[in-house]
C-alpha atoms as a PDB file:
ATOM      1  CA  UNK A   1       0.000   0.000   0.000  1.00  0.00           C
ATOM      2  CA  UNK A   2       1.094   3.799  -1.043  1.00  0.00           C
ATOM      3  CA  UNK A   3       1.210   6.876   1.219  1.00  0.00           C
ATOM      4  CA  UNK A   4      -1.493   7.684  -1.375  1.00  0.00           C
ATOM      5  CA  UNK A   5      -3.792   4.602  -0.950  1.00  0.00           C
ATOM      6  CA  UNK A   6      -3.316   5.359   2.834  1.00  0.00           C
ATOM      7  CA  UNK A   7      -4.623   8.872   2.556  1.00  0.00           C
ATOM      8  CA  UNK A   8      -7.264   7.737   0.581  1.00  0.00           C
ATOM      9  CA  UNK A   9      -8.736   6.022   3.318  1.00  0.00           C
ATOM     10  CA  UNK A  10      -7.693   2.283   2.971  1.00  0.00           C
ATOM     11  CA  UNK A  11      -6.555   0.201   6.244  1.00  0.00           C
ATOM     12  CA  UNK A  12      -2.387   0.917   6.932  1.00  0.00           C
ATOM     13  CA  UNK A  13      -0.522  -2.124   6.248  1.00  0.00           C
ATOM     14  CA  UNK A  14       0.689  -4.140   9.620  1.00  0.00           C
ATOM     15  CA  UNK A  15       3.604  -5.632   8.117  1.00  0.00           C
ATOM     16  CA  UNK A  16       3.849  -9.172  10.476  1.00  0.00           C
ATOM     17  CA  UNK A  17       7.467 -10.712   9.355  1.00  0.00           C
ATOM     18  CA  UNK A  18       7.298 -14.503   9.314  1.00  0.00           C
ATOM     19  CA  UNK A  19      10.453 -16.052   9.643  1.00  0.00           C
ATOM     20  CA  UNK A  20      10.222 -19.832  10.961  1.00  0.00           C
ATOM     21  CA  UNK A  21       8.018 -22.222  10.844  1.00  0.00           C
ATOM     22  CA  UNK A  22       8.077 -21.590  14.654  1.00  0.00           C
ATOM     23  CA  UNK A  23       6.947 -18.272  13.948  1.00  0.00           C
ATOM     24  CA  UNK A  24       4.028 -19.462  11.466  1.00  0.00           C
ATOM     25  CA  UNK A  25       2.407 -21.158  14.088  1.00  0.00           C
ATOM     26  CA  UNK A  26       2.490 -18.546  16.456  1.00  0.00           C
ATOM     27  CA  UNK A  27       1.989 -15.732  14.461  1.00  0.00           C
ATOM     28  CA  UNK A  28      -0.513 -16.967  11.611  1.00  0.00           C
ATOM     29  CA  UNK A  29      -3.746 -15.618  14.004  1.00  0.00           C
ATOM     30  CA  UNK A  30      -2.021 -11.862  13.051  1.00  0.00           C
ATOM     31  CA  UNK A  31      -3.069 -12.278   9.469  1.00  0.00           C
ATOM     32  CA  UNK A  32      -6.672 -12.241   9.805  1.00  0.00           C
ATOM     33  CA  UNK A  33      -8.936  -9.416   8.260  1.00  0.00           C
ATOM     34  CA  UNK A  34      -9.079  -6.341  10.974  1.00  0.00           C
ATOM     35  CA  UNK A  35     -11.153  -2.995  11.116  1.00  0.00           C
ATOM     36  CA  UNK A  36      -7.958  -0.942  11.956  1.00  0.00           C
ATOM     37  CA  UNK A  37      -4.775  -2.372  10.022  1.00  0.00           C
ATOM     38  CA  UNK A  38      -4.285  -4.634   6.764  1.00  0.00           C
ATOM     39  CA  UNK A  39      -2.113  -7.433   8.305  1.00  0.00           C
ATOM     40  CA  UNK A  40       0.317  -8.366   5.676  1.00  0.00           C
ATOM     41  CA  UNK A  41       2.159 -11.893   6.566  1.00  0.00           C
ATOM     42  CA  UNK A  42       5.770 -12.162   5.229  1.00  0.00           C
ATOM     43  CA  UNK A  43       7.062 -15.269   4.795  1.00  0.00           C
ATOM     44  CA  UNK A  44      11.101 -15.218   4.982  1.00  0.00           C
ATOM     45  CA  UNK A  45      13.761 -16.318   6.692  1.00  0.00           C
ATOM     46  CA  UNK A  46      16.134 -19.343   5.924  1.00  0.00           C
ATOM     47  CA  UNK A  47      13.257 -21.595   4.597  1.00  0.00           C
ATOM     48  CA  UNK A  48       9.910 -19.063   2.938  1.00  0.00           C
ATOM     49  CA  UNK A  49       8.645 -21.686   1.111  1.00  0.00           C
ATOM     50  CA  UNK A  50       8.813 -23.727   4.093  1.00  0.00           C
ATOM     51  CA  UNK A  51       7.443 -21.138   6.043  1.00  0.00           C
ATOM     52  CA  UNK A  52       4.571 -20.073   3.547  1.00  0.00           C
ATOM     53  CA  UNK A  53       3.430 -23.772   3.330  1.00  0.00           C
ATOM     54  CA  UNK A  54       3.333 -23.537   7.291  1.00  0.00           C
ATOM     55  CA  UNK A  55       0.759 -20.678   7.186  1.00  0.00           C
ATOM     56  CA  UNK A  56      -1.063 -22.282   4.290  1.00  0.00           C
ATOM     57  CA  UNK A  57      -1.477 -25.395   6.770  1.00  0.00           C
ATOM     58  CA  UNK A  58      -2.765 -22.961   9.194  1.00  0.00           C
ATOM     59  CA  UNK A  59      -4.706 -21.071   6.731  1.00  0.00           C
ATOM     60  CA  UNK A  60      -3.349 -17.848   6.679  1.00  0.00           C
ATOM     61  CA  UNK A  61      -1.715 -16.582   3.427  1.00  0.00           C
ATOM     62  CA  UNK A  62       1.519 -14.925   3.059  1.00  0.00           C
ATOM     63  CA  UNK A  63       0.538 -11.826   1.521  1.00  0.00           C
ATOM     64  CA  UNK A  64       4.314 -11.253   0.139  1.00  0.00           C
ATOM     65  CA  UNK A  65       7.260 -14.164   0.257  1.00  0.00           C
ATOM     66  CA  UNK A  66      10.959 -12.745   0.640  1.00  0.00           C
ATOM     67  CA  UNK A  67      13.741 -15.211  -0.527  1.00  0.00           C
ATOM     68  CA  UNK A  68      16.767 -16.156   0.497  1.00  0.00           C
ATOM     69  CA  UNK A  69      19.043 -17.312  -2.281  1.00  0.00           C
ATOM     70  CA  UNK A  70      21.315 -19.485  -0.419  1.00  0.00           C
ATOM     71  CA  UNK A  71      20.118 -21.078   3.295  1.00  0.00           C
ATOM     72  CA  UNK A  72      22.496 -22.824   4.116  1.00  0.00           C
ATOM     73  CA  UNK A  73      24.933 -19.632   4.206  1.00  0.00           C
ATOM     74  CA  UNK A  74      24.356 -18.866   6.972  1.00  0.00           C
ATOM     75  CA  UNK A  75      22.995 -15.470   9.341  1.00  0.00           C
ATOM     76  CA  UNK A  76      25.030 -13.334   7.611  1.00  0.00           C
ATOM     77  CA  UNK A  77      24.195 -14.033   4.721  1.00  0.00           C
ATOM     78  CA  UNK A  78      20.878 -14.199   5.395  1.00  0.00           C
ATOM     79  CA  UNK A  79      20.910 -10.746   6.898  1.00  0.00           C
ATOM     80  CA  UNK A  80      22.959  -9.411   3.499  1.00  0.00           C
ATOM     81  CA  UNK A  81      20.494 -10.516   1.720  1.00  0.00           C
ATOM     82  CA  UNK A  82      17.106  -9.581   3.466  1.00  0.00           C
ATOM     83  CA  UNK A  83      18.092  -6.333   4.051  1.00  0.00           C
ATOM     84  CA  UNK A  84      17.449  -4.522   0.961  1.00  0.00           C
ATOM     85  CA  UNK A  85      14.592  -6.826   0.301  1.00  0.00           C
ATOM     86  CA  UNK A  86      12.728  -6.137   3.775  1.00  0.00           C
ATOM     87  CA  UNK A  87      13.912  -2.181   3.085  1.00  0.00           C
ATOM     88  CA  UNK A  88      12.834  -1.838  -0.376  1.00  0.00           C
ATOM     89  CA  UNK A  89       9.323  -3.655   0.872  1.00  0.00           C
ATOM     90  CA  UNK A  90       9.039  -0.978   3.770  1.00  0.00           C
ATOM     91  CA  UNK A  91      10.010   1.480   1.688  1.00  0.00           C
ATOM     92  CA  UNK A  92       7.654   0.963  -1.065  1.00  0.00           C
ATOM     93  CA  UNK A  93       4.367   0.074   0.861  1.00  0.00           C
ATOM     94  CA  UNK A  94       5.103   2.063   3.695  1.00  0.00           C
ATOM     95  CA  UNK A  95       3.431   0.239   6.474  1.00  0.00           C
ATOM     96  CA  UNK A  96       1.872   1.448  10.017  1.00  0.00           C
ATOM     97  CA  UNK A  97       3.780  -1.090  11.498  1.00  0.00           C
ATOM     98  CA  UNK A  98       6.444  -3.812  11.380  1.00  0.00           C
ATOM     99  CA  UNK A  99       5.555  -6.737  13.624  1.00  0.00           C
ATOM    100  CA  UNK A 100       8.817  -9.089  14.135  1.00  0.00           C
ATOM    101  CA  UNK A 101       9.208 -12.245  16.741  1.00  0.00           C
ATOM    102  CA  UNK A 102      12.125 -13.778  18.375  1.00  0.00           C
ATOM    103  CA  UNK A 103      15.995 -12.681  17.613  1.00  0.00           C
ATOM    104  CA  UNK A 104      16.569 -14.356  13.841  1.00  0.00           C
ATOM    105  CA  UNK A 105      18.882 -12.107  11.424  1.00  0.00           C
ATOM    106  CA  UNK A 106      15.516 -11.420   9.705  1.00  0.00           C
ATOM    107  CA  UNK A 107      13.738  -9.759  13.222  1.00  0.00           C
ATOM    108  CA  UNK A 108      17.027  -7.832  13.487  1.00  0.00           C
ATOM    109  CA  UNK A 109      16.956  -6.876   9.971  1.00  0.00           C
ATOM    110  CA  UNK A 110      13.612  -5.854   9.516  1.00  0.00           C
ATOM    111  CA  UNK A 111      13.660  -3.930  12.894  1.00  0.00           C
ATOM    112  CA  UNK A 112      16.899  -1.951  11.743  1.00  0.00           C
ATOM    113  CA  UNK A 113      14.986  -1.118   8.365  1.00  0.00           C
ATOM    114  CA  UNK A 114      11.937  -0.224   9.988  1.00  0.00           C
ATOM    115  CA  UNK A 115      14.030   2.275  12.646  1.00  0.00           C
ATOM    116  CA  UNK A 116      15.614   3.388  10.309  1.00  0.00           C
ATOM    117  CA  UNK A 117      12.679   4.472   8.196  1.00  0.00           C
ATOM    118  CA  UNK A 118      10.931   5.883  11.115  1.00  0.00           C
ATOM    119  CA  UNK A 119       8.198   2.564  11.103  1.00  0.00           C
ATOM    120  CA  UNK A 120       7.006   1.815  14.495  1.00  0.00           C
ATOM    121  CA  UNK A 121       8.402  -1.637  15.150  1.00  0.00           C
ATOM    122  CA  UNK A 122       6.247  -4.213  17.864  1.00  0.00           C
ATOM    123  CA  UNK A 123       8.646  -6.921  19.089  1.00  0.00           C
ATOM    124  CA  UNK A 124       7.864  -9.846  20.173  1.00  0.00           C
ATOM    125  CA  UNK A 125      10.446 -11.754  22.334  1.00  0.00           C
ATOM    126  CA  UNK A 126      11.118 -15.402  23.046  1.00  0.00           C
ATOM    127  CA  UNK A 127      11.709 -16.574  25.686  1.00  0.00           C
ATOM    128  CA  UNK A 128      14.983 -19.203  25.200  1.00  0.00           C
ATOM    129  CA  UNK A 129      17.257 -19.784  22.029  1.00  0.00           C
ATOM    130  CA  UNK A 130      20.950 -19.178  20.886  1.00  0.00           C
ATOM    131  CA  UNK A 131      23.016 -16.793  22.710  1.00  0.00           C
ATOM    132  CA  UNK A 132      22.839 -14.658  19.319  1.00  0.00           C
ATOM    133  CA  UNK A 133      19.309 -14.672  19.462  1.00  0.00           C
ATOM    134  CA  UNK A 134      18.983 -13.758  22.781  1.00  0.00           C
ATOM    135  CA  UNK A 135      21.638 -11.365  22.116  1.00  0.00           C
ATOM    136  CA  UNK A 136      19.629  -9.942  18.669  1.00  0.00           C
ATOM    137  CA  UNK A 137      16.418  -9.650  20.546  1.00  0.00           C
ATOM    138  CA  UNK A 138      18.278  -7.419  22.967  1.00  0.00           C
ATOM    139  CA  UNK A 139      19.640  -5.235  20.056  1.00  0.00           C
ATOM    140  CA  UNK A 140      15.754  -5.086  19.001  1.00  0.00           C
ATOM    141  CA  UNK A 141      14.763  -3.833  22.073  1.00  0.00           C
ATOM    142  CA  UNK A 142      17.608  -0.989  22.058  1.00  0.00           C
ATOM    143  CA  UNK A 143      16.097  -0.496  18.494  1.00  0.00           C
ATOM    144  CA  UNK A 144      12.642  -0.126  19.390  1.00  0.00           C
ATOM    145  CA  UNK A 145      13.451   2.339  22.527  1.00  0.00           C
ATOM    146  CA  UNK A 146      15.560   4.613  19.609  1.00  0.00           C
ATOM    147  CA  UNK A 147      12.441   5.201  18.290  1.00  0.00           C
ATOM    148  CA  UNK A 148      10.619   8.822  19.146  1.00  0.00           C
ATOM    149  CA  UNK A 149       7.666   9.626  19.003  1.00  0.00           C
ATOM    150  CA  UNK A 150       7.760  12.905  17.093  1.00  0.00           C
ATOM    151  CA  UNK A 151       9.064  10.983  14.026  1.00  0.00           C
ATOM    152  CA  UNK A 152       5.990   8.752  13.693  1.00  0.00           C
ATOM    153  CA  UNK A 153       3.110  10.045  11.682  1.00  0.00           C
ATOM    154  CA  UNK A 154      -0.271   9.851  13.917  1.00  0.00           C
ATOM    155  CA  UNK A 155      -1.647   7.375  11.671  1.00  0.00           C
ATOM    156  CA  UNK A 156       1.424   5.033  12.670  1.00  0.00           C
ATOM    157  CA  UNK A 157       0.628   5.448  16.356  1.00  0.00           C
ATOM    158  CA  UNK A 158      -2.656   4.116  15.728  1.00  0.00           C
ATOM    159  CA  UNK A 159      -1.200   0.883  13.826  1.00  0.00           C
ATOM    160  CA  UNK A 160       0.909   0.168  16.825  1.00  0.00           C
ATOM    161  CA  UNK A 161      -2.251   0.349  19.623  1.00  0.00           C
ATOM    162  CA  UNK A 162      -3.992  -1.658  16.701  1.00  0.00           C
ATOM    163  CA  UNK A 163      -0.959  -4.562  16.582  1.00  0.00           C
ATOM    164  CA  UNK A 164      -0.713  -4.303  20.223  1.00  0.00           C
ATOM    165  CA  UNK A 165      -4.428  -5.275  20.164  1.00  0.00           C
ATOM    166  CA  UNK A 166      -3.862  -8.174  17.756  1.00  0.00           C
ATOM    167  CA  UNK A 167      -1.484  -9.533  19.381  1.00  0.00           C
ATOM    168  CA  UNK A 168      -3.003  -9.600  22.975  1.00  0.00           C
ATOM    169  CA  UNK A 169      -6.470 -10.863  21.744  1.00  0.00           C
ATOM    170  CA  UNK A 170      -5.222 -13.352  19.181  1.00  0.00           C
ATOM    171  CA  UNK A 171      -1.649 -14.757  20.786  1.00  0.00           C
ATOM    172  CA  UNK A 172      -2.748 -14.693  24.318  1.00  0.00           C
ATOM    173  CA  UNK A 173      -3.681 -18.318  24.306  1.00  0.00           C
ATOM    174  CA  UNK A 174      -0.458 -19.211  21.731  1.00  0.00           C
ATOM    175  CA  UNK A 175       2.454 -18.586  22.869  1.00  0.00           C
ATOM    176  CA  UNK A 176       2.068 -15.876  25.878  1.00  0.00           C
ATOM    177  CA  UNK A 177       3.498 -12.882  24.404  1.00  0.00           C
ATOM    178  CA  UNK A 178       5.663 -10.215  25.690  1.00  0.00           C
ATOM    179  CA  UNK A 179       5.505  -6.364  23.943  1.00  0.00           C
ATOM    180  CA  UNK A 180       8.340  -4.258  23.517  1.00  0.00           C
ATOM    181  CA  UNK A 181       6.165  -1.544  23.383  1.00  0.00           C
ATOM    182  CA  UNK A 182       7.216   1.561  20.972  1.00  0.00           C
ATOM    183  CA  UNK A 183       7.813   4.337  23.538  1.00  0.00           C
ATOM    184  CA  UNK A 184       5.229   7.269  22.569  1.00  0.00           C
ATOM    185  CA  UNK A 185       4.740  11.180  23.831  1.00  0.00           C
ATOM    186  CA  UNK A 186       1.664  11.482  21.611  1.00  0.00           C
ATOM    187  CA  UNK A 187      -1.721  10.253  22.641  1.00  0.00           C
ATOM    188  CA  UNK A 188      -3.551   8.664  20.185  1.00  0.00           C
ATOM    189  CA  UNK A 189      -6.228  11.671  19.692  1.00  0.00           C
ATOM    190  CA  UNK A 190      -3.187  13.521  18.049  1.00  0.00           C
END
């Protein structure tokens, strides 16, 4: 979706990156039809096909499907390559929101590109994993807490009570979520 289909009064994207099969289970409930946000589900990571086949199981359908070229490169690689891909996607559609889970390269990734565009990001940790994962989801959270408030449009603000929403009435039963909430000064009447 444009800035220009937004002002024209369609639903902001909520961009929900999918990047296990982990993930697809626990965040497939995100993609269902809201009256705030347009959740988008993004299948990616070391294994998209793998992981769109998971939410076709669970039948929720990747909107978009990011490949990785070579997965058995490695996170580095895996970061090298998703990071234009996940920028040029945020860039282009400008979402509300980028939802991400856990601490693969692809959360860190799309987190960086989404600070770094000035799109609210709503983390969602796990509890466990890798040292690097625990250590990415860390670097997430130091992200998210970059982010200000007077950069976000109003509209954006909105997206993020919206995924906040989503995520407490449709995960609460899933997987017990945790919010790194995007710090705010702006209520959402602004």
């Amino acid at each position: 979706m444009t800035a220009c289909d937004q002002q024209d009064g369609l639903l902001p994207e909520l961009l929900v990156l999918v990047a296990s099969v982990e993930d697809a289970d626990v965040l497939a409930a995100l993609g269902a039809r809201d009256r705030e946000v347009l959740p988008v589900l993004v299948a990616t990571g070391r294994d998209p096909m793998a992981v769109d086949e998971a939410l076709d199981d669970l039948g929720a359908l990747a909107g978009r499907v990011l490949i990785v070229d070579d997965a058995e490169a490695g996170p580095a690689a895996e970061a090298a390559v998703l990071l234009p891909r996940i920028d040029a996607l945020v860039a282009d559609d400008r979402p509300g929101a980028v939802v991400v889970r856990g601490g693969s390269p692809t959360a860190l990734v799309a987190a960086q590109v989404a600070v770094w565009r000035s799109v609210p990001v709503v983390a969602l940790p796990v509890d466990g994993g890798t040292a690097v994962e625990t250590a990415n989801q860390a670097a997430i959270a130091a992200l998210v807490a970059t982010q200000h408030a007077a950069e976000i449009e109003p509209s954006d603000v909105r997206s993020v009570a919206a995924a906040q929403r989503l995520v407490r009435e449709r995960l609460a039963a899933t997987d017990a979520p945790r919010i790194v909430r995007l710090p705010t000064d702006r209520s959402l009447s602004a």
